[in-house]
C-alpha atoms as a PDB file:
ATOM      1  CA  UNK A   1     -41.400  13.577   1.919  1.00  0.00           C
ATOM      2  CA  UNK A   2     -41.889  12.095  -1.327  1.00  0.00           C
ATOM      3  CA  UNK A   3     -39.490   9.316  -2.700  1.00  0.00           C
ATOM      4  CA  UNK A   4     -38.444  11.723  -5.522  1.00  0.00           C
ATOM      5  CA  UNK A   5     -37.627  14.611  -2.645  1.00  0.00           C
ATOM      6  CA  UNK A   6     -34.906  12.013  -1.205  1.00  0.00           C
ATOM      7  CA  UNK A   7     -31.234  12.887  -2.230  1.00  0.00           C
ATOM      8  CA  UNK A   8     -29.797   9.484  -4.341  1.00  0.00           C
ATOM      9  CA  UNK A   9     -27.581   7.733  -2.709  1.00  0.00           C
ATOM     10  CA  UNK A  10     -26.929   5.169  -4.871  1.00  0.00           C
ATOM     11  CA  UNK A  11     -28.436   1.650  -6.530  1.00  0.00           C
ATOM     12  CA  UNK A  12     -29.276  -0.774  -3.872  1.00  0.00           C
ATOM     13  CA  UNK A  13     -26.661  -4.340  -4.127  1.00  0.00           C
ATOM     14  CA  UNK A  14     -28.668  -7.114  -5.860  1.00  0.00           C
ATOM     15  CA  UNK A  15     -29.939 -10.428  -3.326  1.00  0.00           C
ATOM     16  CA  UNK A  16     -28.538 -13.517  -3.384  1.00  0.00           C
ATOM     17  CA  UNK A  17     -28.914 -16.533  -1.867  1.00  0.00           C
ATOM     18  CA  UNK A  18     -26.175 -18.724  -0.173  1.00  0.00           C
ATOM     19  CA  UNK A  19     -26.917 -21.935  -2.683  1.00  0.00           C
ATOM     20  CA  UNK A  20     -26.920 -19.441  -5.743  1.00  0.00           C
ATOM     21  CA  UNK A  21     -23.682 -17.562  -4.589  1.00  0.00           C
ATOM     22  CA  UNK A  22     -22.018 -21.043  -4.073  1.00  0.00           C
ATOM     23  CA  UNK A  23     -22.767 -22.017  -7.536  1.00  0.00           C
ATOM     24  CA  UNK A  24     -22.081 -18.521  -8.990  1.00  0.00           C
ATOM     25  CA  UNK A  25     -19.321 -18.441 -12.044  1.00  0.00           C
ATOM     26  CA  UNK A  26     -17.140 -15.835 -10.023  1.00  0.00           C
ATOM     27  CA  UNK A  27     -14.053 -14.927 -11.854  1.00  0.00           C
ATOM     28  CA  UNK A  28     -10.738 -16.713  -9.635  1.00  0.00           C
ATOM     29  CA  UNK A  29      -7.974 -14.177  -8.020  1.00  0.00           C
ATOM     30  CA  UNK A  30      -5.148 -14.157 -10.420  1.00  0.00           C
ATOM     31  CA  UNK A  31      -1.562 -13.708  -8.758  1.00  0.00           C
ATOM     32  CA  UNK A  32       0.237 -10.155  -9.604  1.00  0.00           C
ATOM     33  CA  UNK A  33       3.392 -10.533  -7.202  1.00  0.00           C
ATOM     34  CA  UNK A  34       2.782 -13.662  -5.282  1.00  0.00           C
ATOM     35  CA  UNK A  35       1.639 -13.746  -2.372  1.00  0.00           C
ATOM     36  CA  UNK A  36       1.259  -9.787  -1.266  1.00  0.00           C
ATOM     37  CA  UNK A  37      -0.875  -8.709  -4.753  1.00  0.00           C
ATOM     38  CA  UNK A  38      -3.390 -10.646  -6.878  1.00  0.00           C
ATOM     39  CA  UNK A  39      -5.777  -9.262  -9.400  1.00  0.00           C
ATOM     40  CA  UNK A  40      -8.099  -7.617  -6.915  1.00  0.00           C
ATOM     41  CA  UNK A  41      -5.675  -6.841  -4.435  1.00  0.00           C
ATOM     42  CA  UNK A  42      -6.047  -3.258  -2.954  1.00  0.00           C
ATOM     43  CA  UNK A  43      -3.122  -2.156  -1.351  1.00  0.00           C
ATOM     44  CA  UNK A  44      -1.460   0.706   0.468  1.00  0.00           C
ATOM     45  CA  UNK A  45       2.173   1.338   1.711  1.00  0.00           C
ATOM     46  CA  UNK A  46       2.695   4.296   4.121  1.00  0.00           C
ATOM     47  CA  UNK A  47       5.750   5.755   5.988  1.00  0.00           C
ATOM     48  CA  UNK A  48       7.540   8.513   6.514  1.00  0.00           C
ATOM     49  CA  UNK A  49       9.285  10.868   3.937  1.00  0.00           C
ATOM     50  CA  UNK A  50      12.692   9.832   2.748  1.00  0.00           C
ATOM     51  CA  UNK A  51      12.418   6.202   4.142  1.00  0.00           C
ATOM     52  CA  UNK A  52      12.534   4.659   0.801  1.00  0.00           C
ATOM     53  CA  UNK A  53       8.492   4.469  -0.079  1.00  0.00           C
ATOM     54  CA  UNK A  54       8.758   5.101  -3.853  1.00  0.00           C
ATOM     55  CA  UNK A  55      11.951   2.588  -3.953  1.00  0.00           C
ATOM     56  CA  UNK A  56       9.980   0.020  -2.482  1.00  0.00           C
ATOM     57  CA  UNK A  57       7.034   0.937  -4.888  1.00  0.00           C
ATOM     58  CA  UNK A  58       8.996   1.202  -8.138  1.00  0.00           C
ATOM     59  CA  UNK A  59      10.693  -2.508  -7.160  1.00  0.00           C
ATOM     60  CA  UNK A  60       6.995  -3.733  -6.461  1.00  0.00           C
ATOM     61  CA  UNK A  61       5.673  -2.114 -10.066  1.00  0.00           C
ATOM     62  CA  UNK A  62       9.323  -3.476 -12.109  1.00  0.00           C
ATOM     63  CA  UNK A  63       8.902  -7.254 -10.513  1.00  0.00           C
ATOM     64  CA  UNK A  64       5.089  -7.498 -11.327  1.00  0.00           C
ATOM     65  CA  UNK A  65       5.655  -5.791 -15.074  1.00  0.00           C
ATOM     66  CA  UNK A  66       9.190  -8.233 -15.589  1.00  0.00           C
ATOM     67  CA  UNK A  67       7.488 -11.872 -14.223  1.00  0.00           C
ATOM     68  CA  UNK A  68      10.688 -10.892 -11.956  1.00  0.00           C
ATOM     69  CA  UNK A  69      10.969 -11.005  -8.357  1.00  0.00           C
ATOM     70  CA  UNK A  70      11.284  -8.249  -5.460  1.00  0.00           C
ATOM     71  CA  UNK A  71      11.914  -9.232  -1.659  1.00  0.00           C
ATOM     72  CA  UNK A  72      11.080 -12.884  -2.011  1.00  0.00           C
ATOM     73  CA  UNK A  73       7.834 -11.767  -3.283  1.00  0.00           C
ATOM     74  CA  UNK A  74       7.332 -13.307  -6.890  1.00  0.00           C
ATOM     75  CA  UNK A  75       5.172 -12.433 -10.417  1.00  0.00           C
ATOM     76  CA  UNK A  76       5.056 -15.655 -12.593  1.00  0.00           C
ATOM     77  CA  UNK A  77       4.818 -13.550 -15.968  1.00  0.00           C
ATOM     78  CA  UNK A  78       5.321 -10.228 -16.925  1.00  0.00           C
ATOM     79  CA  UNK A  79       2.258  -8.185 -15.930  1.00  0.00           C
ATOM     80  CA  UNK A  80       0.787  -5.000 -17.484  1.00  0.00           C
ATOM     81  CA  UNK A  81       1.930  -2.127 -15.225  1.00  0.00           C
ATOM     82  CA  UNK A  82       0.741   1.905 -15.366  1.00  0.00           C
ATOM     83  CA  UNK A  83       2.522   4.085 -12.370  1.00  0.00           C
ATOM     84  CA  UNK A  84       1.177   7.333 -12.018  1.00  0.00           C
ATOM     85  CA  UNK A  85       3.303   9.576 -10.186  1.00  0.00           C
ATOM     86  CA  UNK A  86       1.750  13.117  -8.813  1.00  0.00           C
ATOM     87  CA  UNK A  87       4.775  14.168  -6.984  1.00  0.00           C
ATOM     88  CA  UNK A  88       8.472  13.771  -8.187  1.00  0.00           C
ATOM     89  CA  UNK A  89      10.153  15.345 -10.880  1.00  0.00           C
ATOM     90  CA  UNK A  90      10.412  13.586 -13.971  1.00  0.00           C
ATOM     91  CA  UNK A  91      14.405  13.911 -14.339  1.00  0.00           C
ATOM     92  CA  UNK A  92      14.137  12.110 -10.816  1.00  0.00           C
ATOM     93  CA  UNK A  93      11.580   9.340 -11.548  1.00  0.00           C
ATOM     94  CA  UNK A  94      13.997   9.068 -14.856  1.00  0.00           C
ATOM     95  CA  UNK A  95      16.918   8.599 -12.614  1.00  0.00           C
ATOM     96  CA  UNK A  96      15.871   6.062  -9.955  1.00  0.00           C
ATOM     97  CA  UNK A  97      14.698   4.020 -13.237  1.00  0.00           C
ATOM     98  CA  UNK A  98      18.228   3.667 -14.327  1.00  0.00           C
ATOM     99  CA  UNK A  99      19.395   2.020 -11.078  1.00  0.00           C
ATOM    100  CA  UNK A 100      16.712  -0.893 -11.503  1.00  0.00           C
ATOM    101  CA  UNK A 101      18.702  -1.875 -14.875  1.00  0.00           C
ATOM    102  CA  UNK A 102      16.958  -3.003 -18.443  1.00  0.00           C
ATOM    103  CA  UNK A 103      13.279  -1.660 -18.270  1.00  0.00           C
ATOM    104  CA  UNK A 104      10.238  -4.323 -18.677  1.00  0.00           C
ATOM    105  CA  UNK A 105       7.916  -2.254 -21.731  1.00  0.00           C
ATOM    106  CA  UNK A 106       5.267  -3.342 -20.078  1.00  0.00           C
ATOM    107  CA  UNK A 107       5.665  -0.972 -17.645  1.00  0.00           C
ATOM    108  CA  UNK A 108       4.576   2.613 -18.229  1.00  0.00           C
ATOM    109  CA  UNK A 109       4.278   6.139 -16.522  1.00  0.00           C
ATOM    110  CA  UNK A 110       2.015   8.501 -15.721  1.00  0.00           C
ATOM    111  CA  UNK A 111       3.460  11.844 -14.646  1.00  0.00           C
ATOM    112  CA  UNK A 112       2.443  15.053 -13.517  1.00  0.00           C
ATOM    113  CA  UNK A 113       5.431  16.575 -14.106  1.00  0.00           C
ATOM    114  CA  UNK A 114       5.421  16.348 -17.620  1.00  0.00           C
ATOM    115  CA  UNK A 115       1.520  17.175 -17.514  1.00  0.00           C
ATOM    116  CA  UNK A 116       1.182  20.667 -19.301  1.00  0.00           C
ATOM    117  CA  UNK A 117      -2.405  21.039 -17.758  1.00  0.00           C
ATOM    118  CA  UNK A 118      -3.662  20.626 -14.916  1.00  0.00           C
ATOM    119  CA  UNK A 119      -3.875  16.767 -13.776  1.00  0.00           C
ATOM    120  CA  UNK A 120      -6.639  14.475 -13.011  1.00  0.00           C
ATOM    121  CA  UNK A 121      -8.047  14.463  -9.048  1.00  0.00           C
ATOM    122  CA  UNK A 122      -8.810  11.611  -8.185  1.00  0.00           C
ATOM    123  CA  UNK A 123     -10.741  13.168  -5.917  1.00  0.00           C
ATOM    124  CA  UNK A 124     -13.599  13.490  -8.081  1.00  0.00           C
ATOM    125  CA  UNK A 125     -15.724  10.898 -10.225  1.00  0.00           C
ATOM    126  CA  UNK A 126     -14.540  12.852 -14.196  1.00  0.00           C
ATOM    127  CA  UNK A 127     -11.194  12.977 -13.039  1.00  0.00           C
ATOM    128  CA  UNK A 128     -11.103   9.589 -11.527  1.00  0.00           C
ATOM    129  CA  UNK A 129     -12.818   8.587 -15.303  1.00  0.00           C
ATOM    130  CA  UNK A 130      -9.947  10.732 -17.099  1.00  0.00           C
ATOM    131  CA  UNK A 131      -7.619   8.384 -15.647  1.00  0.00           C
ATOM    132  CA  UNK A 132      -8.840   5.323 -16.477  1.00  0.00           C
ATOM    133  CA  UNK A 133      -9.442   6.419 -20.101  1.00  0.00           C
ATOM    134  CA  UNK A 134      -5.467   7.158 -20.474  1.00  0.00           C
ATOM    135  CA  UNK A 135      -4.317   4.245 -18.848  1.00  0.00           C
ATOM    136  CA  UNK A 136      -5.997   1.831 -20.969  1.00  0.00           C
ATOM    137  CA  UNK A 137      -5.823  -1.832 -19.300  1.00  0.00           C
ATOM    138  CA  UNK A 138      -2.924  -2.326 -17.060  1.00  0.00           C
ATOM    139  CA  UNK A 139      -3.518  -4.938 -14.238  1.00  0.00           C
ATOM    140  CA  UNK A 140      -1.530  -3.340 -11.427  1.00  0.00           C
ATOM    141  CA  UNK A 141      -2.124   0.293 -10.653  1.00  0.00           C
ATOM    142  CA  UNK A 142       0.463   2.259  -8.287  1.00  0.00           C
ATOM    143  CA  UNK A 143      -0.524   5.489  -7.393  1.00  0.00           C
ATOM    144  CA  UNK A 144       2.259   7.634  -5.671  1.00  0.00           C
ATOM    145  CA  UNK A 145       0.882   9.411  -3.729  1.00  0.00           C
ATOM    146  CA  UNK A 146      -2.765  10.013  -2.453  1.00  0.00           C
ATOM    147  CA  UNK A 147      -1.931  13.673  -1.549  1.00  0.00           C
ATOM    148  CA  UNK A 148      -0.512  14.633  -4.235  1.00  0.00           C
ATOM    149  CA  UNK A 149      -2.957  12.901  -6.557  1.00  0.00           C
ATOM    150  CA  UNK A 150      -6.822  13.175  -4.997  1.00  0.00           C
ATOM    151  CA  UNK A 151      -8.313  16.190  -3.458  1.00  0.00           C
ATOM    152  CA  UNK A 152      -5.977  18.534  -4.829  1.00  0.00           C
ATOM    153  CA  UNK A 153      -8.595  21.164  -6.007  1.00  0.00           C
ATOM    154  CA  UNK A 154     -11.070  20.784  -3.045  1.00  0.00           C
ATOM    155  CA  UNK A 155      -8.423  21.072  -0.606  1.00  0.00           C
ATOM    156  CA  UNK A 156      -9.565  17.645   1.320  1.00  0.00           C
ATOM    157  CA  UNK A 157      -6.511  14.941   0.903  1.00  0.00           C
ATOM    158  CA  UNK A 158      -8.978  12.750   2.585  1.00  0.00           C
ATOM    159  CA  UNK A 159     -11.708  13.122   0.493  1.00  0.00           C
ATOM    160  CA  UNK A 160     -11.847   9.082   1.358  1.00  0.00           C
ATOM    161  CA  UNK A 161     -16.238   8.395   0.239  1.00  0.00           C
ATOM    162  CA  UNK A 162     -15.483   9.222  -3.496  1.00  0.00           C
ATOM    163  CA  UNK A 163     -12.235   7.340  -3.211  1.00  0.00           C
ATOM    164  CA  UNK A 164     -13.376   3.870  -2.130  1.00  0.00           C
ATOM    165  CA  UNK A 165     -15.917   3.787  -4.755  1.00  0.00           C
ATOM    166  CA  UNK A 166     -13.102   4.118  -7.506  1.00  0.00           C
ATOM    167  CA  UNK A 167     -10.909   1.863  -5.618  1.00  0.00           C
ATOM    168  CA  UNK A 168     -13.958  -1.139  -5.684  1.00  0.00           C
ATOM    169  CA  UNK A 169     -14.290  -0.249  -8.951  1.00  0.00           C
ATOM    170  CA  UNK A 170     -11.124  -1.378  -9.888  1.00  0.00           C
ATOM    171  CA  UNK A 171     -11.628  -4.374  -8.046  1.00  0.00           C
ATOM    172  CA  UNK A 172     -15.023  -5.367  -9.775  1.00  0.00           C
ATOM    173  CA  UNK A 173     -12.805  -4.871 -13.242  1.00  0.00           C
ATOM    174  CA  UNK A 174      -9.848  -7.515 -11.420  1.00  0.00           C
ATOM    175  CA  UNK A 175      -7.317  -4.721 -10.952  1.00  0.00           C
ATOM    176  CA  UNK A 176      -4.504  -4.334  -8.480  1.00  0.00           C
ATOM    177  CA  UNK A 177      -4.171  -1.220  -7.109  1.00  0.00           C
ATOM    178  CA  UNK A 178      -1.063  -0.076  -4.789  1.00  0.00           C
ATOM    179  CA  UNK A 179      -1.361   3.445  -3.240  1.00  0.00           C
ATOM    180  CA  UNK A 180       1.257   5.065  -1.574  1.00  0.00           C
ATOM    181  CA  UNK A 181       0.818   7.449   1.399  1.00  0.00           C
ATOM    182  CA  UNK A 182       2.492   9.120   3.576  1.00  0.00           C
ATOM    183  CA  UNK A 183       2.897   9.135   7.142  1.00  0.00           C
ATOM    184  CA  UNK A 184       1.929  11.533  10.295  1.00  0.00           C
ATOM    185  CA  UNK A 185       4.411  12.643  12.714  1.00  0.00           C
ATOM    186  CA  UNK A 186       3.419  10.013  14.927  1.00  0.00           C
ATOM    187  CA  UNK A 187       4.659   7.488  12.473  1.00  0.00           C
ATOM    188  CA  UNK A 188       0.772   6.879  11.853  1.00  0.00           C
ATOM    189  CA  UNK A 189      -1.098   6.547   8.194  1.00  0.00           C
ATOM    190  CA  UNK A 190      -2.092  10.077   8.004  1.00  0.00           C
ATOM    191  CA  UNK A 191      -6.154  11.201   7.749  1.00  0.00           C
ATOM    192  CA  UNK A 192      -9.231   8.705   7.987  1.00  0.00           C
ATOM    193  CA  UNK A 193      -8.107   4.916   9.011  1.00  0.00           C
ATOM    194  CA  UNK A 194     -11.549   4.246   7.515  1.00  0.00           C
ATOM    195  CA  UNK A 195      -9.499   3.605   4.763  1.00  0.00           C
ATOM    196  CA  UNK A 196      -8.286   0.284   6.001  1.00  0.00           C
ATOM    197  CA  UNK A 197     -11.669  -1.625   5.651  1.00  0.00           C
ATOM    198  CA  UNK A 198     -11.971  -1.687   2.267  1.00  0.00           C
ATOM    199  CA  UNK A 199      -7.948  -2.736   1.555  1.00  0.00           C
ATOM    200  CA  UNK A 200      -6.582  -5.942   1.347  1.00  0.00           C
ATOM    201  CA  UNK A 201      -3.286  -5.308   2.199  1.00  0.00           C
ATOM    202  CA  UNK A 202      -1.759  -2.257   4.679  1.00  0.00           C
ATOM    203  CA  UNK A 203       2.075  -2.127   4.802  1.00  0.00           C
ATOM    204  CA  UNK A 204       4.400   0.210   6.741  1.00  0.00           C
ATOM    205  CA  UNK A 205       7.449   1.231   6.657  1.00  0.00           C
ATOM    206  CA  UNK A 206       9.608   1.849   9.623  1.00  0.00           C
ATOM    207  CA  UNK A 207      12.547   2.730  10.523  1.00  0.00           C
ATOM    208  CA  UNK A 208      14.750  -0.070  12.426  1.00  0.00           C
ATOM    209  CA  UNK A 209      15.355   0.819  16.113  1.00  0.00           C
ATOM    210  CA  UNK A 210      19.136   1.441  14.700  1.00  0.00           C
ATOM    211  CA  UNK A 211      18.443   3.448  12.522  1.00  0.00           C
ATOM    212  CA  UNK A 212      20.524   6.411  11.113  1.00  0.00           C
ATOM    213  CA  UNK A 213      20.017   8.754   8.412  1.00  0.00           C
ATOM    214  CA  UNK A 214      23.516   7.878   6.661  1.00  0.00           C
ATOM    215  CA  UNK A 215      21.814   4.225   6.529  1.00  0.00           C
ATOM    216  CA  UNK A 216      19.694   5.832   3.083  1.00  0.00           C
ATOM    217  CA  UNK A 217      16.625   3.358   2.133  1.00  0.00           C
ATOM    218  CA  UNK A 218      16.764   1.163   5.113  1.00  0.00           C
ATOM    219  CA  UNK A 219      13.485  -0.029   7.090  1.00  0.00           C
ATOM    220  CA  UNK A 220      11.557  -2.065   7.900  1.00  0.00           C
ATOM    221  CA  UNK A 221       7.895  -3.668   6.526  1.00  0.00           C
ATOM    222  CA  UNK A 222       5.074  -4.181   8.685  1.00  0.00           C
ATOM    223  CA  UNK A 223       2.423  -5.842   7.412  1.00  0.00           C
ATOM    224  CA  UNK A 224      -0.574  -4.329   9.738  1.00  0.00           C
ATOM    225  CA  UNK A 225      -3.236  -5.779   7.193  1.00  0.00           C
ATOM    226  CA  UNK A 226      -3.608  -9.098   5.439  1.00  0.00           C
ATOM    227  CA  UNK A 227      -6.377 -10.026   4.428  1.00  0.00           C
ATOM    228  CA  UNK A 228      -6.044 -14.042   3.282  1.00  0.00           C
ATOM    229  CA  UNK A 229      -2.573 -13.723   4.156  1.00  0.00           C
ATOM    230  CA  UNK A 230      -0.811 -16.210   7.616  1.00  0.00           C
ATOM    231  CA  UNK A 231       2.024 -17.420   8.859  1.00  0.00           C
ATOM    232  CA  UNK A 232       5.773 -15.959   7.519  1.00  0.00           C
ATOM    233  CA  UNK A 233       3.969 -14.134   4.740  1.00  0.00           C
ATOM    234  CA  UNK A 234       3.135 -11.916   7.272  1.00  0.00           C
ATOM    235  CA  UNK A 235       6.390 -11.185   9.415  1.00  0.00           C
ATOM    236  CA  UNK A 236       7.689  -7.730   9.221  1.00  0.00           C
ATOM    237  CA  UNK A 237      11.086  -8.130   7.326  1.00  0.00           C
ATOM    238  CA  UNK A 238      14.256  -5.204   7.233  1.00  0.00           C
ATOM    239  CA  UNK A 239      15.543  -4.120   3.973  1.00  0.00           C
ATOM    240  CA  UNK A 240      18.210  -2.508   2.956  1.00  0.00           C
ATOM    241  CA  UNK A 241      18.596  -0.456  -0.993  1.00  0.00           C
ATOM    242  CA  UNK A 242      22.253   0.033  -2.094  1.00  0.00           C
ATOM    243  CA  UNK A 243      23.894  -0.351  -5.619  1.00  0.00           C
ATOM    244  CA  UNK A 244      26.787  -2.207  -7.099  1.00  0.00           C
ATOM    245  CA  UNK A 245      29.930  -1.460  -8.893  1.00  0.00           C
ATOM    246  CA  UNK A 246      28.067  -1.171 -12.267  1.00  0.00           C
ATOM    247  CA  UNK A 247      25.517   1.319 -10.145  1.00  0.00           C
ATOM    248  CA  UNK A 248      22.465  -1.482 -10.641  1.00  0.00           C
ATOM    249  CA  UNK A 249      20.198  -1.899  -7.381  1.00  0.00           C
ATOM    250  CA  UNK A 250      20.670  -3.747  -5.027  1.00  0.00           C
ATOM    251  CA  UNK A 251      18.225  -5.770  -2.310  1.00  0.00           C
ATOM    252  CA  UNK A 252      19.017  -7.070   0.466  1.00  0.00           C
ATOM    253  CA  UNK A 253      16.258  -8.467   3.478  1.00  0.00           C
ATOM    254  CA  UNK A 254      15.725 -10.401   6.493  1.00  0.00           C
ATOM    255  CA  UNK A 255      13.603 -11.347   8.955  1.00  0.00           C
ATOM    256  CA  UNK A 256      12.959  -7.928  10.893  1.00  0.00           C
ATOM    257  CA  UNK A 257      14.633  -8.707  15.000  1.00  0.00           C
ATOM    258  CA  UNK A 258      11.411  -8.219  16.348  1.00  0.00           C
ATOM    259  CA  UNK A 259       7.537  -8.571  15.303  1.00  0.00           C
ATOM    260  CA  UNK A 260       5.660  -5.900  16.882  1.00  0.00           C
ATOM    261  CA  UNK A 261       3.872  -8.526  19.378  1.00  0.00           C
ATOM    262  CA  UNK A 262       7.806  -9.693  21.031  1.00  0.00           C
ATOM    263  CA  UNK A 263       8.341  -5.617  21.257  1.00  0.00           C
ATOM    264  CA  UNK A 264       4.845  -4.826  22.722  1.00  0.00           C
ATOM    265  CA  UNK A 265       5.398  -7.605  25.685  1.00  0.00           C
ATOM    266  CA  UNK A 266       8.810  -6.410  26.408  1.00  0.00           C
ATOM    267  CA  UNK A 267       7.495  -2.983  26.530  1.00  0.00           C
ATOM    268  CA  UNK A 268       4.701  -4.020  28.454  1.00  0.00           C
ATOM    269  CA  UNK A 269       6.603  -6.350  30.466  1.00  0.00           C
ATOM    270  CA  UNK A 270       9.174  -2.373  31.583  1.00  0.00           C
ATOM    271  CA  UNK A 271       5.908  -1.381  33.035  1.00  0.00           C
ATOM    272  CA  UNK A 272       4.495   0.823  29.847  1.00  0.00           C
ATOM    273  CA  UNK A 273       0.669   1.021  29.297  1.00  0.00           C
ATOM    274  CA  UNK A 274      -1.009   0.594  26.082  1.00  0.00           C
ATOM    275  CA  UNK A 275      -0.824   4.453  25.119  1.00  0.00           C
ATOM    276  CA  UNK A 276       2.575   4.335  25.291  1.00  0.00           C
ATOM    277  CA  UNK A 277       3.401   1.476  23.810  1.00  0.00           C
ATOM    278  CA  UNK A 278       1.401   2.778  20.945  1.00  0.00           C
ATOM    279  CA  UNK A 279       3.963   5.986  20.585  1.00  0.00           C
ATOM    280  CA  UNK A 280       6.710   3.632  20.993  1.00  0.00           C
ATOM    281  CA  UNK A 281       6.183   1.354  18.093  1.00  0.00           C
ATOM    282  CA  UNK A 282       4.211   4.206  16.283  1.00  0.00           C
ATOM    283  CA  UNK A 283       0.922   2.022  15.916  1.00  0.00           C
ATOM    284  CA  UNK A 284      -2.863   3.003  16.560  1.00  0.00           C
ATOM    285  CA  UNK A 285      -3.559   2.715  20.476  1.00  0.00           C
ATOM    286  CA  UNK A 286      -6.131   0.208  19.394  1.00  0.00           C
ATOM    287  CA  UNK A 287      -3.391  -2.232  17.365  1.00  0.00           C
ATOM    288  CA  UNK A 288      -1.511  -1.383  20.678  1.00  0.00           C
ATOM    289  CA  UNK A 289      -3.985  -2.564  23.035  1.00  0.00           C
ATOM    290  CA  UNK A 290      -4.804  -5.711  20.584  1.00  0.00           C
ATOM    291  CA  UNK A 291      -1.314  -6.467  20.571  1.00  0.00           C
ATOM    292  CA  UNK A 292      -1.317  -6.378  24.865  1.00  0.00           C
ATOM    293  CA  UNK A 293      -4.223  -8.643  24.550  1.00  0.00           C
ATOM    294  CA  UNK A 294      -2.810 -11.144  22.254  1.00  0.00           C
ATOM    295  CA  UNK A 295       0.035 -11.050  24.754  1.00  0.00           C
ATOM    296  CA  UNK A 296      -1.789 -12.109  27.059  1.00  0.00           C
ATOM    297  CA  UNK A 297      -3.127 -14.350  25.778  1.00  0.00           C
ATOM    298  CA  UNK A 298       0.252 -16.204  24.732  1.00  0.00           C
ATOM    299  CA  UNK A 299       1.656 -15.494  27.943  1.00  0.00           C
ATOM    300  CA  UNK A 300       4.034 -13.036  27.168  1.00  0.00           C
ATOM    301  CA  UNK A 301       3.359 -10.661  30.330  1.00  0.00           C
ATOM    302  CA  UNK A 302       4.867 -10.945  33.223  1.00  0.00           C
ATOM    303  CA  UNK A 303       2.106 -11.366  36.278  1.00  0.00           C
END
């Protein structure tokens, strides 16, 4: 075969030495919403429907846009902020808006609803380059949510290759992104977790052990990627949406009872195996069976 008869698959990554990369004039991380989001940050929050995922997104996008503040997390100036939306109704995206209270301008929306044609996939590399030509310059991306918003007209939510290459794109430019996605029935990020090596950040939300549907937007935050991130940054925290006598949101969080590695040991400890601890706290069996080593480890299990 001759090298013109082989398919392209791409330009190969320049070489570069250790001494030249240490003395290379790399643009610095700039924080978004400090510590969870900085200016290459790519994120993703998953969970199930109805939890509160596009609250929790919508209070991540306002903070970051106002230099304001959401669950302890904090932006030190008002950031430029584009949400594009591929789901909701625009009378209901209008609507939760009006709870947050006086709206930062430099936050703006991208919706589908009020899209008379037929929207962007993200899917694909001219509709991925649509997008960025409408949304100008904004520094923090949120896209809610990946299956309503890539592979739409192939028919493959998961169409993950063409994806990642937009998503480092953004990166190489120093922009956030957040995506949203949904959950399986199993509690589980649905489609390829191949997703999760190129992200910074992987959050999940989860309901609280008592949990009932009259609670509304209650869960919990589990932060199941870090990258960069330790200590109490990292602890999953519960938190609870409500609004006040003027009707203006309300946020109120905590420390969540449990991390998953105290639940995984006293599951472990009833006499569970990995698998099942795995359905239990709706994690991959792998995360289950690192968390049963790490217990171990600590000397959480009983002999």
């Amino acid at each position: 075969m001759t090298r013109s008869q082989f398919p392209d698959f791409g330009t190969p990554t320049p070489r570069l030495s250790a001494p030249d990369l240490l003395l290379a004039d790399l643009p610095e991380r700039r924080p978004i919403l400090d510590p969870i989001l900085d200016s290459n940050s790519l994120a993703l929050l998953y969970g199930p429907r109805g939890l509160g995922k596009t609250f929790v997104a919508l209070g991540i996008a306002w903070a970051a846009a106002s230099g304001g503040s959401f669950l302890g997390w904090k932006a030190s100036r008002p950031h430029r902020v584009v949400y594009v939306d591929g789901e909701m109704a625009a009378v209901d995206v209008q609507q939760r808006l009006r709870l947050l209270g006086s709206a930062p301008p430099t936050l703006e929306f991208m919706l589908s609803d009020l899209n008379d044609g037929s929207p962007p996939d993200l899917g694909y590399g001219n509709g991925q380059i649509k997008l960025m030509e409408a949304w100008g310059r904004p520094e923090l991306v949120v896209l809610d949510n990946l299956a309503s918003l890539a592979g739409i007209k192939s028919g493959n939510a998961d169409c993950w290759n063409d994806l990642q290459r937009f998503l480092v794109m953004q990166r190489r430019l120093g922009r956030a992104v957040l995506m949203i996605h949904h959950a399986n029935k199993h509690g589980l990020q649905r489609g390829t977790n191949r997703r999760e090596d190129v992200l910074d950040l992987v959050m999940a939300l989860r309901p609280p052990a008592d949990y009932s549907p009259a609670d509304g937007a209650r869960f919990e935050i589990h932060f199941e990627k870090a990258r960069g991130l330790y200590g109490d940054t990292v602890k999953p925290i519960e938190a609870r949406f409500d609004t006040d006598a003027a009707g203006v949101a309300q946020w109120q969080w905590r420390p969540a009872g449990h991390g998953p590695l105290d639940r995984a040991a006293a599951l472990l400890n009833s006499g569970l195996g990995a698998p099942a601890v795995a359905r239990e706290l709706r994690v991959s069996r792998a995360t289950a069976y690192r968390l049963r080593e790490r217990a171990r480890r600590e000397g959480l299990l009983d002999l």
